[in-house]
N, C-alpha and C. Protein backbone atom coordinates (compact mmCIF):
# COMPACT_ATOMS: atom_id res chain seq x y z
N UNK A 1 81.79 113.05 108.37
CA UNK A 1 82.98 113.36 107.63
C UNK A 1 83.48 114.72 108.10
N UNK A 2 84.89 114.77 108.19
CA UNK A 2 85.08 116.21 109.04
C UNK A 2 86.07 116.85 107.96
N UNK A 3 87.00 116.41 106.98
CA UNK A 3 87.64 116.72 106.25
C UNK A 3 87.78 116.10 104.84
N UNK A 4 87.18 116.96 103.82
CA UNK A 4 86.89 116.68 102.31
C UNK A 4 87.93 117.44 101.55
N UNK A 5 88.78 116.79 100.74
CA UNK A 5 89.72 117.60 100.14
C UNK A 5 89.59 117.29 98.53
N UNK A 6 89.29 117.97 97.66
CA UNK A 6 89.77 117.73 96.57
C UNK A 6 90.33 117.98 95.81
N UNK A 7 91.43 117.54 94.96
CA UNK A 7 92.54 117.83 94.88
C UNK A 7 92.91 118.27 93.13
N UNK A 8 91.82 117.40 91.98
CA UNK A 8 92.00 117.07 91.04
C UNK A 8 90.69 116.25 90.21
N UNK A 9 90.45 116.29 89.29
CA UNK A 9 89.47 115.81 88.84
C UNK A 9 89.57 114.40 88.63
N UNK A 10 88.83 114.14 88.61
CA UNK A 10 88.46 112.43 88.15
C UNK A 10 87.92 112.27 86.63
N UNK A 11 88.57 111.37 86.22
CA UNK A 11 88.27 111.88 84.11
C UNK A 11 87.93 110.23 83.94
N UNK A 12 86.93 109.91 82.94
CA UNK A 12 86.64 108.66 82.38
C UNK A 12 87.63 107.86 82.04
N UNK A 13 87.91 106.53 82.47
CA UNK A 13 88.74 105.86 82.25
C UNK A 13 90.32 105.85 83.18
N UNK A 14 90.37 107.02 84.09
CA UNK A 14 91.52 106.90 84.82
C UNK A 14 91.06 105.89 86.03
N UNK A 15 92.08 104.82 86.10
CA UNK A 15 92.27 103.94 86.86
C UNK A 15 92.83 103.95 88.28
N UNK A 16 92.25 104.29 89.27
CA UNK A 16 91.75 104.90 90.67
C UNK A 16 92.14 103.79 91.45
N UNK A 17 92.91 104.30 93.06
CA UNK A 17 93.28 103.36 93.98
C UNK A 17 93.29 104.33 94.77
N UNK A 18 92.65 103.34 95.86
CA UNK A 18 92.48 103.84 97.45
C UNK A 18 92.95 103.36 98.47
N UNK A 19 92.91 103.86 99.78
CA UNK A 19 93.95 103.25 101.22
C UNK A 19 92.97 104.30 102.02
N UNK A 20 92.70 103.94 103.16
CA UNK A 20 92.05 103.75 104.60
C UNK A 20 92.43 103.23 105.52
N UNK A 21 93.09 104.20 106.69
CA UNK A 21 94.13 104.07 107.69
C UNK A 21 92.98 104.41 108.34
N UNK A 22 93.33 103.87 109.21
CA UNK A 22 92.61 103.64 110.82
C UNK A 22 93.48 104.50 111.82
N UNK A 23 92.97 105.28 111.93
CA UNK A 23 94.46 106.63 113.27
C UNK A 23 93.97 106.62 114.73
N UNK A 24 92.68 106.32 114.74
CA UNK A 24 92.67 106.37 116.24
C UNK A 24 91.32 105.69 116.82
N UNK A 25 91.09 105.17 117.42
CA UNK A 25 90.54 104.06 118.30
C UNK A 25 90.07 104.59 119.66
N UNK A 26 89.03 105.19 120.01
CA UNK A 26 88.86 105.74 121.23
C UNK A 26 87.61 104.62 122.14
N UNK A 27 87.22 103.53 122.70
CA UNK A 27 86.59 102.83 123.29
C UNK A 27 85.49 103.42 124.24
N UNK A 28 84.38 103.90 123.86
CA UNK A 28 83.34 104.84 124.78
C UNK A 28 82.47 103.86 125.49
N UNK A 29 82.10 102.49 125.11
CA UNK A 29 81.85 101.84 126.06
C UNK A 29 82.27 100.14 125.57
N UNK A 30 81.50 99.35 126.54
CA UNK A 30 82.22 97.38 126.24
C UNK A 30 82.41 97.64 124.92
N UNK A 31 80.85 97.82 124.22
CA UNK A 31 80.77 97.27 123.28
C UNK A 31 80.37 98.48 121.98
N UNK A 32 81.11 99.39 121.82
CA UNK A 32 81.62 100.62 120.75
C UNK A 32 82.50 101.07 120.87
N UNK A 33 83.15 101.94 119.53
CA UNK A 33 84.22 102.41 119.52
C UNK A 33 83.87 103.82 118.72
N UNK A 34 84.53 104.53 119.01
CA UNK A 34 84.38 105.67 118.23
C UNK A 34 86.55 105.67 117.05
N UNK A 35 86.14 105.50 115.85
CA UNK A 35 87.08 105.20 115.11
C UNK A 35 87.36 106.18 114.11
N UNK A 36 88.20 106.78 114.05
CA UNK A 36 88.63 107.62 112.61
C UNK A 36 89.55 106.98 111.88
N UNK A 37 89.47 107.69 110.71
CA UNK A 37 90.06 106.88 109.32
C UNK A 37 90.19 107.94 108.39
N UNK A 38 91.63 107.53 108.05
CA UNK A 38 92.00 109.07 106.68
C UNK A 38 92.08 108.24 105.28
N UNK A 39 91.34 108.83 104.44
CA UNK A 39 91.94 108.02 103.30
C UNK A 39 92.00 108.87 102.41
N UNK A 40 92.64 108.27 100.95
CA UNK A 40 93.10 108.94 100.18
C UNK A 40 92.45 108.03 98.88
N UNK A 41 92.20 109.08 97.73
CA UNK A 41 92.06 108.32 96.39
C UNK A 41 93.06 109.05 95.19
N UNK A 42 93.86 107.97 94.32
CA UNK A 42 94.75 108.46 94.31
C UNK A 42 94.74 107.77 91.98
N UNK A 43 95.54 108.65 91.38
CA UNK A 43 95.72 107.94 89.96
C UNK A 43 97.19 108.11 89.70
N UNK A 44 98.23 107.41 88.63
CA UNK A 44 98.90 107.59 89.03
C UNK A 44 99.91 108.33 89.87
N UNK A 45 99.50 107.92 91.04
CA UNK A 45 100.89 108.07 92.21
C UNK A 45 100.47 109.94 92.41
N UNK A 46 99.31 110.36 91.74
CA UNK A 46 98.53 111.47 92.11
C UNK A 46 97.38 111.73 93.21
N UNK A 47 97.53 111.90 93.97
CA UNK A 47 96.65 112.21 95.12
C UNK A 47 95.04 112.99 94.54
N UNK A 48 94.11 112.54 94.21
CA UNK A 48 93.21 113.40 93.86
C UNK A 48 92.00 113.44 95.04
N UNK A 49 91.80 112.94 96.04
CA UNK A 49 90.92 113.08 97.07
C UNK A 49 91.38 112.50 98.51
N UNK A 50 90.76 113.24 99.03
CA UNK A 50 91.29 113.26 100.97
C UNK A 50 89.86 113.01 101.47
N UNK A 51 90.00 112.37 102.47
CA UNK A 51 88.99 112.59 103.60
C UNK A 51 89.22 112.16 105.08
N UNK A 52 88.99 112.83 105.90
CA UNK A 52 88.97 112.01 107.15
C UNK A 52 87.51 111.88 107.93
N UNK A 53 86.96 110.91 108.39
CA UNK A 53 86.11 110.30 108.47
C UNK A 53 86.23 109.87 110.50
N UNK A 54 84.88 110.05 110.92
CA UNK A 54 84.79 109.38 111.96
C UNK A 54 83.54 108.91 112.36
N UNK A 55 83.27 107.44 112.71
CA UNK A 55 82.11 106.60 112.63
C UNK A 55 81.88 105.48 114.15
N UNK A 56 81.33 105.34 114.44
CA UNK A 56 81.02 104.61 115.27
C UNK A 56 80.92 103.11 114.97
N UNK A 57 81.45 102.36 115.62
CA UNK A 57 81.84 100.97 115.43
C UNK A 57 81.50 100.14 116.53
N UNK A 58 80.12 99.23 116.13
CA UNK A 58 79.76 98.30 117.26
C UNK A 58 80.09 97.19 117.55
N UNK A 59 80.40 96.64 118.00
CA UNK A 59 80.65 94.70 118.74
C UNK A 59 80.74 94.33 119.67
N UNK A 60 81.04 92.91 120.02
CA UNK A 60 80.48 91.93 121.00
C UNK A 60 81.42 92.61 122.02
N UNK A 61 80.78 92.95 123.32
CA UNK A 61 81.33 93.10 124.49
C UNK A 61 82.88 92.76 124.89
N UNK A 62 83.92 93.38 124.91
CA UNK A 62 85.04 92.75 125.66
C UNK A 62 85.11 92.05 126.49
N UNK A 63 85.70 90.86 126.82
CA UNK A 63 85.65 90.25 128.22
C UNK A 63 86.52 90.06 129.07
């Protein structure tokens, strides 16, 4: 995780929605990817957490 933001508290009972964008796609070999992803958690239409994230992603060989 390279960027943690928080913005606002989180309180019992507030009803929470999230989104995870995919920004960039870098291919290090056939079969991995190195992938980042920003997301956000949010209550009404309030932004209360950030993160951007980068993880390694394995699968079947390209052909």
């Amino acid at each position: 995780m390279e960027n943690i933001q928080f913005h606002a508290p989180v309180r019992p009972g507030m009803e929470l929605h999230g989104q995870m964008e995919i920004t960039d796609i870098q291919f290090k070999r056939e079969d991995r990817a190195l992938v980042t992803l920003q997301g956000t958690l949010s209550c009404d239409g309030q932004v209360l957490f950030e993160i951007t994230n980068t993880a390694w992603i394995w699968g079947r060989a390209r052909k």
